[in-house]
C-alpha atoms as a PDB file:
ATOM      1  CA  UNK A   1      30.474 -11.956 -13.545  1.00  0.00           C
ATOM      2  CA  UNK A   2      30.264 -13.289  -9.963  1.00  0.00           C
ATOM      3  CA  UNK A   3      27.382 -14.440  -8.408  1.00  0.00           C
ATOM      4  CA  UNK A   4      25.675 -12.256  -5.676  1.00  0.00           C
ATOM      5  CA  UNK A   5      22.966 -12.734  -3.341  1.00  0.00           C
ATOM      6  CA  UNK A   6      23.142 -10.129  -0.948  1.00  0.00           C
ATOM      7  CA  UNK A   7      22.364  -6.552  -0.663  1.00  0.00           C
ATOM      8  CA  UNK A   8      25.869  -4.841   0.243  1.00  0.00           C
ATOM      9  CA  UNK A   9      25.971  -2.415  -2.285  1.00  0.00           C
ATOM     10  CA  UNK A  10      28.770   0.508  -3.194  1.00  0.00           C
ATOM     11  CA  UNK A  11      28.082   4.047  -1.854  1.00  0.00           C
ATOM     12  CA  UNK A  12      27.680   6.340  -4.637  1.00  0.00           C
ATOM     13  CA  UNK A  13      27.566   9.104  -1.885  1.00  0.00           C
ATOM     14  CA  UNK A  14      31.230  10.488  -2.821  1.00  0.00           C
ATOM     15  CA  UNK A  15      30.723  10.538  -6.939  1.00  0.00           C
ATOM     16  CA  UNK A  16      28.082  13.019  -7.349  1.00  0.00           C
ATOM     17  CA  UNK A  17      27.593  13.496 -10.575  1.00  0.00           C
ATOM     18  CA  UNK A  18      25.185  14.499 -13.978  1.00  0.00           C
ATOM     19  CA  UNK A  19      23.214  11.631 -15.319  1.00  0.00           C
ATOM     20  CA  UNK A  20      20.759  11.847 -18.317  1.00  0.00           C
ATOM     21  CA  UNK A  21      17.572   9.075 -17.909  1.00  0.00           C
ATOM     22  CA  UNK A  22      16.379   8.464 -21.608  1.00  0.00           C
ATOM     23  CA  UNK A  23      12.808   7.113 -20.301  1.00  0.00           C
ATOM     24  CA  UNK A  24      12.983   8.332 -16.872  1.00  0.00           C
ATOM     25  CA  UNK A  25       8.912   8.422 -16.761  1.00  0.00           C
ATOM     26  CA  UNK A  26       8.682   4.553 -17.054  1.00  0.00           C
ATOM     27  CA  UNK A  27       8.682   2.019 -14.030  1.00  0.00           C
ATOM     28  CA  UNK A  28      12.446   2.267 -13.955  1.00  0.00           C
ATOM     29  CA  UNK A  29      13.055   5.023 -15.210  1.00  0.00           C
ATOM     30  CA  UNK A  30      11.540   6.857 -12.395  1.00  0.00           C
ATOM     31  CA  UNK A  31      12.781   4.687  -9.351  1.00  0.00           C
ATOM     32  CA  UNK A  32      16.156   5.666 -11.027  1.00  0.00           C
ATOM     33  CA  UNK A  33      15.977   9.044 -11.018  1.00  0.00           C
ATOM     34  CA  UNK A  34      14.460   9.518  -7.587  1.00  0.00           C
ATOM     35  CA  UNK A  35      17.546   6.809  -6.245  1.00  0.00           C
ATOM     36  CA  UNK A  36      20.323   9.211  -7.931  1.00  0.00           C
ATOM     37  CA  UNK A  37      18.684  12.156  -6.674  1.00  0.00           C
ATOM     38  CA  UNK A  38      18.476  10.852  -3.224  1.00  0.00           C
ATOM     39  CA  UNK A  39      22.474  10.178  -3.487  1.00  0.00           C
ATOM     40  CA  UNK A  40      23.252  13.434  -4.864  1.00  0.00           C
ATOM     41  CA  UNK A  41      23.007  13.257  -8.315  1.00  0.00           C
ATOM     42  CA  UNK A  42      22.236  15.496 -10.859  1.00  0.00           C
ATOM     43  CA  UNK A  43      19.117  14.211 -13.362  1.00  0.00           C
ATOM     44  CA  UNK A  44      18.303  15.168 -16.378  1.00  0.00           C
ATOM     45  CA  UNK A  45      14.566  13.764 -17.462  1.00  0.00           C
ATOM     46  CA  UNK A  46      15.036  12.666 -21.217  1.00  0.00           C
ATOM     47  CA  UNK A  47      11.293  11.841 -22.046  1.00  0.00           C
ATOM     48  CA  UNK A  48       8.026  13.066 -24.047  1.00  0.00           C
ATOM     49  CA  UNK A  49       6.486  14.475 -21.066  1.00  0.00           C
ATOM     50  CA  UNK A  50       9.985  16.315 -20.187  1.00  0.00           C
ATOM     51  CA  UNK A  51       9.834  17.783 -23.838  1.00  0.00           C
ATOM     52  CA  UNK A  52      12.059  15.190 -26.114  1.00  0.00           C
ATOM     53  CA  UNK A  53      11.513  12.581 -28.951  1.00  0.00           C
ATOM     54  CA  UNK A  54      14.292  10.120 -29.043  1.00  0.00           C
ATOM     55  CA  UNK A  55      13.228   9.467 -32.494  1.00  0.00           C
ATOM     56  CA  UNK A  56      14.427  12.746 -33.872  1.00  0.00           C
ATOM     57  CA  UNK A  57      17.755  13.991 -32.170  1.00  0.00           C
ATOM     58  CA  UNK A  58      16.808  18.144 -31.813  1.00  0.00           C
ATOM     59  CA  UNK A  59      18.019  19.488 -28.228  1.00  0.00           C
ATOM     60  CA  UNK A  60      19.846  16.056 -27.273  1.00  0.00           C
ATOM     61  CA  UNK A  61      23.327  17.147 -27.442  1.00  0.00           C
ATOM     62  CA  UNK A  62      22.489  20.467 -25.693  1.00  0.00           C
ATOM     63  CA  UNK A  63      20.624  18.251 -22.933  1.00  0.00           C
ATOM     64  CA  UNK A  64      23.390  15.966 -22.383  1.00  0.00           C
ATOM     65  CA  UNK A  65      25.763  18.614 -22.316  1.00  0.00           C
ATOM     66  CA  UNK A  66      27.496  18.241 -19.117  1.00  0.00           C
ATOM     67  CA  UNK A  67      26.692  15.000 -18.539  1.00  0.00           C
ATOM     68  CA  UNK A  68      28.749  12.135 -17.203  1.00  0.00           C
ATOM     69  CA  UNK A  69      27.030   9.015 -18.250  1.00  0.00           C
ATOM     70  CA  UNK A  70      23.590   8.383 -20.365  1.00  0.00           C
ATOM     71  CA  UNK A  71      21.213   5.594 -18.802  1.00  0.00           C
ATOM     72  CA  UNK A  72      18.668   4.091 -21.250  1.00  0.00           C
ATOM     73  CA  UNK A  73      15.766   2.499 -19.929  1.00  0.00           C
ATOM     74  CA  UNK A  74      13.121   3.221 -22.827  1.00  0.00           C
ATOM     75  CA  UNK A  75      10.633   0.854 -24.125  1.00  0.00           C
ATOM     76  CA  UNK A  76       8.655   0.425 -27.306  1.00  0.00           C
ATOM     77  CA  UNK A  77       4.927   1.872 -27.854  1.00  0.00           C
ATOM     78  CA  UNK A  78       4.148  -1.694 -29.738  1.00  0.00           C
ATOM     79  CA  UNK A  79       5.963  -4.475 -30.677  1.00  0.00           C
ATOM     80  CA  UNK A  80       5.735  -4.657 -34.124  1.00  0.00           C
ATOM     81  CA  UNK A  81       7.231  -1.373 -34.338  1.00  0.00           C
ATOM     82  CA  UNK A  82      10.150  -2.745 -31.567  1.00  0.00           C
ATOM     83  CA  UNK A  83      13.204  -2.670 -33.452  1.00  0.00           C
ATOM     84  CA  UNK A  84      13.595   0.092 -35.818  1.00  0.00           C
ATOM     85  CA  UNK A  85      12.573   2.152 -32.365  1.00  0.00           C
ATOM     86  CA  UNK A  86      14.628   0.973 -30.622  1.00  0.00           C
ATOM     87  CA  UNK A  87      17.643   1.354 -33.127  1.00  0.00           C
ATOM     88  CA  UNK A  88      16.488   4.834 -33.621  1.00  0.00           C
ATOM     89  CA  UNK A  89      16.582   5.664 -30.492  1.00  0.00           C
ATOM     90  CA  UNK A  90      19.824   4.068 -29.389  1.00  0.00           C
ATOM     91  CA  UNK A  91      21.588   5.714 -32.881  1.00  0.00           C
ATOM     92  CA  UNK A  92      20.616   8.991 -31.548  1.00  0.00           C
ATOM     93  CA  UNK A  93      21.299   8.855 -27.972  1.00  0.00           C
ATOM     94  CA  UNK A  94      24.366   7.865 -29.097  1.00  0.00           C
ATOM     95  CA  UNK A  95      25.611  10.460 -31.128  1.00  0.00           C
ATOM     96  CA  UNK A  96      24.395  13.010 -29.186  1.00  0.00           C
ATOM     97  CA  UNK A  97      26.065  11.550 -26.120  1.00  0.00           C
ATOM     98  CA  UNK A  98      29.622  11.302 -28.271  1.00  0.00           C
ATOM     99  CA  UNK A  99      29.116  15.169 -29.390  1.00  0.00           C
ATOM    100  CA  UNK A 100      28.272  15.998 -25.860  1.00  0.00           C
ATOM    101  CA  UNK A 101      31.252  14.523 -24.271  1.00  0.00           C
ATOM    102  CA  UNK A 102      29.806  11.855 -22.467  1.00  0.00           C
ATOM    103  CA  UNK A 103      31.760   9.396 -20.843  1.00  0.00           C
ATOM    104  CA  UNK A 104      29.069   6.200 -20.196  1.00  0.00           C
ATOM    105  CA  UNK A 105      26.435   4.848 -21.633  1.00  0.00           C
ATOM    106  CA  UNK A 106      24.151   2.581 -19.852  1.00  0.00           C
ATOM    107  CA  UNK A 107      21.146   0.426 -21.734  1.00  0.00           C
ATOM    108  CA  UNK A 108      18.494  -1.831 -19.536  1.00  0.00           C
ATOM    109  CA  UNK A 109      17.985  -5.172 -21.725  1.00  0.00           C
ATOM    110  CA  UNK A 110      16.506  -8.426 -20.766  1.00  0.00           C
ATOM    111  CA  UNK A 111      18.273 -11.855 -20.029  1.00  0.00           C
ATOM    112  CA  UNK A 112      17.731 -14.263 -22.651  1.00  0.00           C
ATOM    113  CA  UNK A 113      17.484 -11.967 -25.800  1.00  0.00           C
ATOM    114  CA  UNK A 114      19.882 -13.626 -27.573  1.00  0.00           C
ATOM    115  CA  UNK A 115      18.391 -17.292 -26.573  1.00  0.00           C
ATOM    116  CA  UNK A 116      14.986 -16.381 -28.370  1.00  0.00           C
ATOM    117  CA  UNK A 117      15.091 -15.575 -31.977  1.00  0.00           C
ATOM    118  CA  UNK A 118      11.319 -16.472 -32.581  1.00  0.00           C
ATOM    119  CA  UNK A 119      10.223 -13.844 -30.150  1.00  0.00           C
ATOM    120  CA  UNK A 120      10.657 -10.486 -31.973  1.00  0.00           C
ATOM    121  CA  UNK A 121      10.587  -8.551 -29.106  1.00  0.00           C
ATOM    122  CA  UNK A 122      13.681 -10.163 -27.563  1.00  0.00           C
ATOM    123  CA  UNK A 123      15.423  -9.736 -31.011  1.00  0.00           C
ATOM    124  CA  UNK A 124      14.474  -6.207 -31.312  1.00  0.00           C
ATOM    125  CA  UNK A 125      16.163  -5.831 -27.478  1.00  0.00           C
ATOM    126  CA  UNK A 126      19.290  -7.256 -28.869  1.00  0.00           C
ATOM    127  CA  UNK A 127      19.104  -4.795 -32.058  1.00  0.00           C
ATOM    128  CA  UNK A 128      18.985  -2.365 -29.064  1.00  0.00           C
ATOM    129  CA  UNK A 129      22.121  -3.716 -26.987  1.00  0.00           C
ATOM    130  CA  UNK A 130      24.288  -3.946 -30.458  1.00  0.00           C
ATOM    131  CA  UNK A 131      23.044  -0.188 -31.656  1.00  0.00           C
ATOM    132  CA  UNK A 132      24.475   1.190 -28.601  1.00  0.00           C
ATOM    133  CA  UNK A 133      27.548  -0.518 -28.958  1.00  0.00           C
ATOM    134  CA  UNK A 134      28.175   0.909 -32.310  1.00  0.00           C
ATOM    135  CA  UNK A 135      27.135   4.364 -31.275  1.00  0.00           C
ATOM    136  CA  UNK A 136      26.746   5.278 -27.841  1.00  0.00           C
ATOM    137  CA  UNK A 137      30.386   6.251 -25.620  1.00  0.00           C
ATOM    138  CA  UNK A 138      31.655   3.505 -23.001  1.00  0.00           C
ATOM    139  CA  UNK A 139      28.536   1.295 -23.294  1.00  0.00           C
ATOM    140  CA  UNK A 140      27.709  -1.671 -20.820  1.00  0.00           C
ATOM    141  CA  UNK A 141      24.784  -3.430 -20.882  1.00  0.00           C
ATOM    142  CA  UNK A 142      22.270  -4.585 -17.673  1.00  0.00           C
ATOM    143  CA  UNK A 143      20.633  -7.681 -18.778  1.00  0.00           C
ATOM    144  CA  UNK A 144      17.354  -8.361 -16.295  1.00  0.00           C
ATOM    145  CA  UNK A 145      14.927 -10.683 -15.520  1.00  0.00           C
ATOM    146  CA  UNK A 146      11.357  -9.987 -15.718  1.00  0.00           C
ATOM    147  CA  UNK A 147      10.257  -7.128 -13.029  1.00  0.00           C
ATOM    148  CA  UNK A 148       8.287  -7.929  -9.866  1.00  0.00           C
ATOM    149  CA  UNK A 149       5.634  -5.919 -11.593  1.00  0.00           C
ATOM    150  CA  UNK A 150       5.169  -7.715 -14.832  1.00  0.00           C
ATOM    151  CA  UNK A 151       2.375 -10.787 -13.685  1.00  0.00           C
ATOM    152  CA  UNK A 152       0.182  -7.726 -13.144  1.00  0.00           C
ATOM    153  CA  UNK A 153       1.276  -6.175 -16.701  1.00  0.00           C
ATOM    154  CA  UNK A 154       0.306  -9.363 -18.137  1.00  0.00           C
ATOM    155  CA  UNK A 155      -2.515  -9.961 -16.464  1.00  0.00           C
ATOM    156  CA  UNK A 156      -4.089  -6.600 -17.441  1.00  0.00           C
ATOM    157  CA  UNK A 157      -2.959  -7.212 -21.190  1.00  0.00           C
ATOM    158  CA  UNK A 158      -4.062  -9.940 -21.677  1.00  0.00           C
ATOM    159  CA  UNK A 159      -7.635 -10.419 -20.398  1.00  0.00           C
ATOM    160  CA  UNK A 160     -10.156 -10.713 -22.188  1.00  0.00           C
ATOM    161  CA  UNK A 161     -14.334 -11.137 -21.232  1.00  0.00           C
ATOM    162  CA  UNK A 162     -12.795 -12.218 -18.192  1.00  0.00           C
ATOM    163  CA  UNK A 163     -10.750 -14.932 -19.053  1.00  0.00           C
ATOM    164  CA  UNK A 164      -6.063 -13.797 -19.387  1.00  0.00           C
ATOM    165  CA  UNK A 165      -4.695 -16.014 -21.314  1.00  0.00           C
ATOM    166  CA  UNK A 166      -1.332 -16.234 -19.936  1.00  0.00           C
ATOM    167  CA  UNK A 167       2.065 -17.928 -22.183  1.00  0.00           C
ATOM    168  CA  UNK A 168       3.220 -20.587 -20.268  1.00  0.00           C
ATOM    169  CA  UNK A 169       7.147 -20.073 -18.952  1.00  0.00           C
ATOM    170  CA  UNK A 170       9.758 -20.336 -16.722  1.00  0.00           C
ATOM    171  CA  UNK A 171      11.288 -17.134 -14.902  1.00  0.00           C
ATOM    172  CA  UNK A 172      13.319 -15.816 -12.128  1.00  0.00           C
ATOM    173  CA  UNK A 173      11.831 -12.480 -11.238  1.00  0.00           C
ATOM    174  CA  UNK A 174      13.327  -9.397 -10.144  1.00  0.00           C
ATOM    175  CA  UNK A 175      12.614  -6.409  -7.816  1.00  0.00           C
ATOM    176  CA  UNK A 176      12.588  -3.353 -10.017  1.00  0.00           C
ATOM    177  CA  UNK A 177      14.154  -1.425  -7.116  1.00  0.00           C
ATOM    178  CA  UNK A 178      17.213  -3.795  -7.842  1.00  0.00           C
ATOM    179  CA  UNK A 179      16.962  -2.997 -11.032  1.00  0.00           C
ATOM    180  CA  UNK A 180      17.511   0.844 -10.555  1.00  0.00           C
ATOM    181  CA  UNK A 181      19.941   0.092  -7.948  1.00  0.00           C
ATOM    182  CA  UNK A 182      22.410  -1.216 -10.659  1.00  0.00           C
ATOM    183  CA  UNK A 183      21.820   0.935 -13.247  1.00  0.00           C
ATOM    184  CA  UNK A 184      23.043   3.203 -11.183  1.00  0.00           C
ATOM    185  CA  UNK A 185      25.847   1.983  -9.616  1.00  0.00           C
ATOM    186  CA  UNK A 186      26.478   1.097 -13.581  1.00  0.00           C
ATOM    187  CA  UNK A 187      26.257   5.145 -14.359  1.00  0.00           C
ATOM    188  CA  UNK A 188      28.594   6.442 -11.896  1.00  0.00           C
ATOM    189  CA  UNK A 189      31.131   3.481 -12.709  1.00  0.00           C
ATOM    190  CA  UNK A 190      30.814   1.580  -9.177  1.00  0.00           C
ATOM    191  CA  UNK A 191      30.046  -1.123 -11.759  1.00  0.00           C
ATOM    192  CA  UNK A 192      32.084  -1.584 -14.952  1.00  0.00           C
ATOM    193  CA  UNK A 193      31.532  -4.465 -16.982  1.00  0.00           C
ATOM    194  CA  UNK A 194      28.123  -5.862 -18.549  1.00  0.00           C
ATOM    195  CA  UNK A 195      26.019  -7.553 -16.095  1.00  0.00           C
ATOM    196  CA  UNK A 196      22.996  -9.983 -15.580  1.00  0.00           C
ATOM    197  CA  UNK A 197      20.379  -9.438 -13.118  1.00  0.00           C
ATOM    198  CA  UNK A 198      17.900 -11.635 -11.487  1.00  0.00           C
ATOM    199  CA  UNK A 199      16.223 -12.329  -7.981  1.00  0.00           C
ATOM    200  CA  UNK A 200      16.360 -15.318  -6.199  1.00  0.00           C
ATOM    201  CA  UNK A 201      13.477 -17.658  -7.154  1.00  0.00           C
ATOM    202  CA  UNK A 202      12.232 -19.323 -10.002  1.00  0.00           C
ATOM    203  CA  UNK A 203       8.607 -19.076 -10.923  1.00  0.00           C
ATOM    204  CA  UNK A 204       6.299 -19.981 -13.766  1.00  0.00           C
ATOM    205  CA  UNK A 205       4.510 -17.186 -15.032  1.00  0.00           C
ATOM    206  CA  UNK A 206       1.018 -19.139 -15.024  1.00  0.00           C
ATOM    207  CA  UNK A 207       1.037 -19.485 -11.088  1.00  0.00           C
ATOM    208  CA  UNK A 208       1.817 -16.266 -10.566  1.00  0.00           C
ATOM    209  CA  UNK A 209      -0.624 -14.363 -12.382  1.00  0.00           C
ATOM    210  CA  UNK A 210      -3.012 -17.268 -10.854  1.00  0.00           C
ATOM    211  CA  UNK A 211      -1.612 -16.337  -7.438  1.00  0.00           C
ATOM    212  CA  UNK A 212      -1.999 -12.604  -8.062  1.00  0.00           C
ATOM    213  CA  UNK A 213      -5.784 -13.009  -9.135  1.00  0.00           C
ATOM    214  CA  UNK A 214      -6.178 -14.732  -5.854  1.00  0.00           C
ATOM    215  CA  UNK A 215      -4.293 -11.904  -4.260  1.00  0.00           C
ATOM    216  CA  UNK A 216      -6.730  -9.207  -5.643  1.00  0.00           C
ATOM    217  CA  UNK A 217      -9.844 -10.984  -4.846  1.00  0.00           C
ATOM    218  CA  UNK A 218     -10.276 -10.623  -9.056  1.00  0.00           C
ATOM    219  CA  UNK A 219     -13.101 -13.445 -10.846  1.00  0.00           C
ATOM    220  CA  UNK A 220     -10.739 -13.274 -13.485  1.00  0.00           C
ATOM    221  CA  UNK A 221      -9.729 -17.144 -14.982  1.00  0.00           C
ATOM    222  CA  UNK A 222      -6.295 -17.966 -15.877  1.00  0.00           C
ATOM    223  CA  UNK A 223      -5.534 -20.070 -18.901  1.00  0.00           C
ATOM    224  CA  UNK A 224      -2.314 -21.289 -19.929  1.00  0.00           C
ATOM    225  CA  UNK A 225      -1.308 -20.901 -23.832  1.00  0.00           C
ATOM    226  CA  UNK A 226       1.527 -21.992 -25.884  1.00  0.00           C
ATOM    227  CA  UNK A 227       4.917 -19.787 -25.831  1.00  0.00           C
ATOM    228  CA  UNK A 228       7.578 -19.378 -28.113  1.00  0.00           C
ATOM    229  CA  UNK A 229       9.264 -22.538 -27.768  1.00  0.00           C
ATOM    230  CA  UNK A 230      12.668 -20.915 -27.001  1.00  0.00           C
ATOM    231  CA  UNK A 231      10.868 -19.364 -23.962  1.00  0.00           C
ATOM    232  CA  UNK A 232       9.187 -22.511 -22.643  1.00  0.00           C
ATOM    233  CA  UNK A 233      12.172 -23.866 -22.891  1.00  0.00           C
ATOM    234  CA  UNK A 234      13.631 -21.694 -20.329  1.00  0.00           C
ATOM    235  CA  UNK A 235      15.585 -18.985 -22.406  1.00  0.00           C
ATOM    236  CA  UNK A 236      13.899 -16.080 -19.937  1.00  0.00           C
ATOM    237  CA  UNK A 237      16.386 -18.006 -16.809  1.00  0.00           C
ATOM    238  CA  UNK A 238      19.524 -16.588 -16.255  1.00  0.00           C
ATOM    239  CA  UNK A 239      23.014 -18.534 -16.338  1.00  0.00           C
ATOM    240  CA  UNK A 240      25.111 -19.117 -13.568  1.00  0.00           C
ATOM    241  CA  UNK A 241      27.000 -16.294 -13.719  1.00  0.00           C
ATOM    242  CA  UNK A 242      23.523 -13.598 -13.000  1.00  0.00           C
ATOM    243  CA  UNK A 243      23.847 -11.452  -9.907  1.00  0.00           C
ATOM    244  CA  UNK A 244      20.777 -12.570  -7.859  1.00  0.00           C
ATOM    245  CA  UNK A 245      19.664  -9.933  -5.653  1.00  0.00           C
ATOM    246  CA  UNK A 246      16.501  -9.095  -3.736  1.00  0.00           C
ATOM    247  CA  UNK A 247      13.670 -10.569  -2.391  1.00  0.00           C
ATOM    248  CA  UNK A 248      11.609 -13.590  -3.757  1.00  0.00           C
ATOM    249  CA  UNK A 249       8.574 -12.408  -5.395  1.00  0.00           C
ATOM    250  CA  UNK A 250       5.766 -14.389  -3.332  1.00  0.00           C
ATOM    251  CA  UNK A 251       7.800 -12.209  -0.741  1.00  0.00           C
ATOM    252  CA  UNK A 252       7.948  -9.191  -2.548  1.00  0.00           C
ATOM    253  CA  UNK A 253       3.877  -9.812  -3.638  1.00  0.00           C
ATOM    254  CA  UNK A 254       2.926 -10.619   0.197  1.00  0.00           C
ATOM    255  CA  UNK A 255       3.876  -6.657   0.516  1.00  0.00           C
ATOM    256  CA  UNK A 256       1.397  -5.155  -1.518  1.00  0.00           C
ATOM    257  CA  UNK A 257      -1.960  -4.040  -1.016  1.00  0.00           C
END
């Protein structure tokens, strides 16, 4: 993969096309599908609220009917429950992509799921990655950092009487909009092979939710706690071979309101 760290992307303009987004409600999900709409494209919205269960197959194959590639970006309800979802969903997407006659598959992991084994989400992502490998047409794989957004996720998941207790790790955030950008240039085959994503800076995860409370003007206190030692290590970095694209995330945070 080479390394990139500027924002000259491919037109997708001339490859309109029909592309199914399995989550397309989510934070990605729906910057994706208003970005391939904007170039053309036509989306179909494979989500609850759009009608469909991933975790039981009825109507997929007559939804992807048509279709040229099948973009993943689901996520789990809870973590315990992480892997056999994800496998589940992934199995079916799969086959019903294969009977419809689709030509791509595209899944949204993270970087570093196969560096953490004692994290069970990050395994369950790479139960994900291999599931549609085995079933889904032409997979490739988008590896990502975390998302500009997820200092805010954490912070509101993990407070408590006023106090977040926040793990303790090295990152190298990543604009979401970058994020969306490749999956699509990954669905209508501007982009072949597997890839890595991540933006341009790394951060620990402590100072920024610290820098976000400041931000907000929230009384909330920020505590650091122990992570899984595969992750304080510094398994959530990418290698050298990650696209790095977008703007730094003190940047990206000086933006918002």
């Amino acid at each position: 993969m080479a390394s990139i760290a500027d924002n000259n992307y491919p037109s997708n303009q001339e490859c309109v096309m029909k592309i199914a987004v399995a989550g397309a409600t989510g934070l990605i999900g729906a910057q994706l599908t208003a970005l391939a709409r904007k170039e053309g494209h036509d989306v179909v919205e494979i989500a609850r609220s759009t009608g469909f269960d991933l975790l039981a197959p009825d109507g997929l194959e007559e939804a992807l009917a048509g279709a040229e590639a099948v973009v993943d970006v689901t996520s789990s309800i809870g973590l315990q429950d992480a892997a056999p979802y994800f496998t589940t969903v992934a199995r079916n997407l799969g086959r019903a992509a294969t009977a419809a006659g689709v030509r791509r598959s595209v899944v949204l992991s993270i970087v570093g799921v196969d560096q953490s084994p004692d994290y069970d989400y990050y395994a369950a992502k790479l139960a994900h990655e291999q599931a549609t490998r085995e079933a889904a047409p032409g997979a490739v794989v988008l590896r990502a950092t975390q998302f500009h957004e997820f200092p805010g996720q954490m912070l509101r998941w993990n407070t408590q009487d006023g106090v977040a207790r926040i793990i303790d790790v090295p990152s190298q955030p990543v604009d979401s909009a970058e994020v969306a950008r490749l999956l699509l240039d990954l669905a209508t085959g501007e982009v072949t092979a597997d890839q890595d994503l991540a933006g341009p800076q790394v951060e620990r995860l402590v100072d920024q939710v610290r820098r976000l409370v400041e931000h907000t003007g929230s009384d909330v206190t920020v505590e650091a706690v122990d992570a899984p030692p595969s992750m304080a290590g510094g398994s959530m970095l990418p290698g050298p071979g990650a696209l790095l694209r977008g703007p730094a995330w003190g940047t990206w945070l000086a933006q918002q309101g």
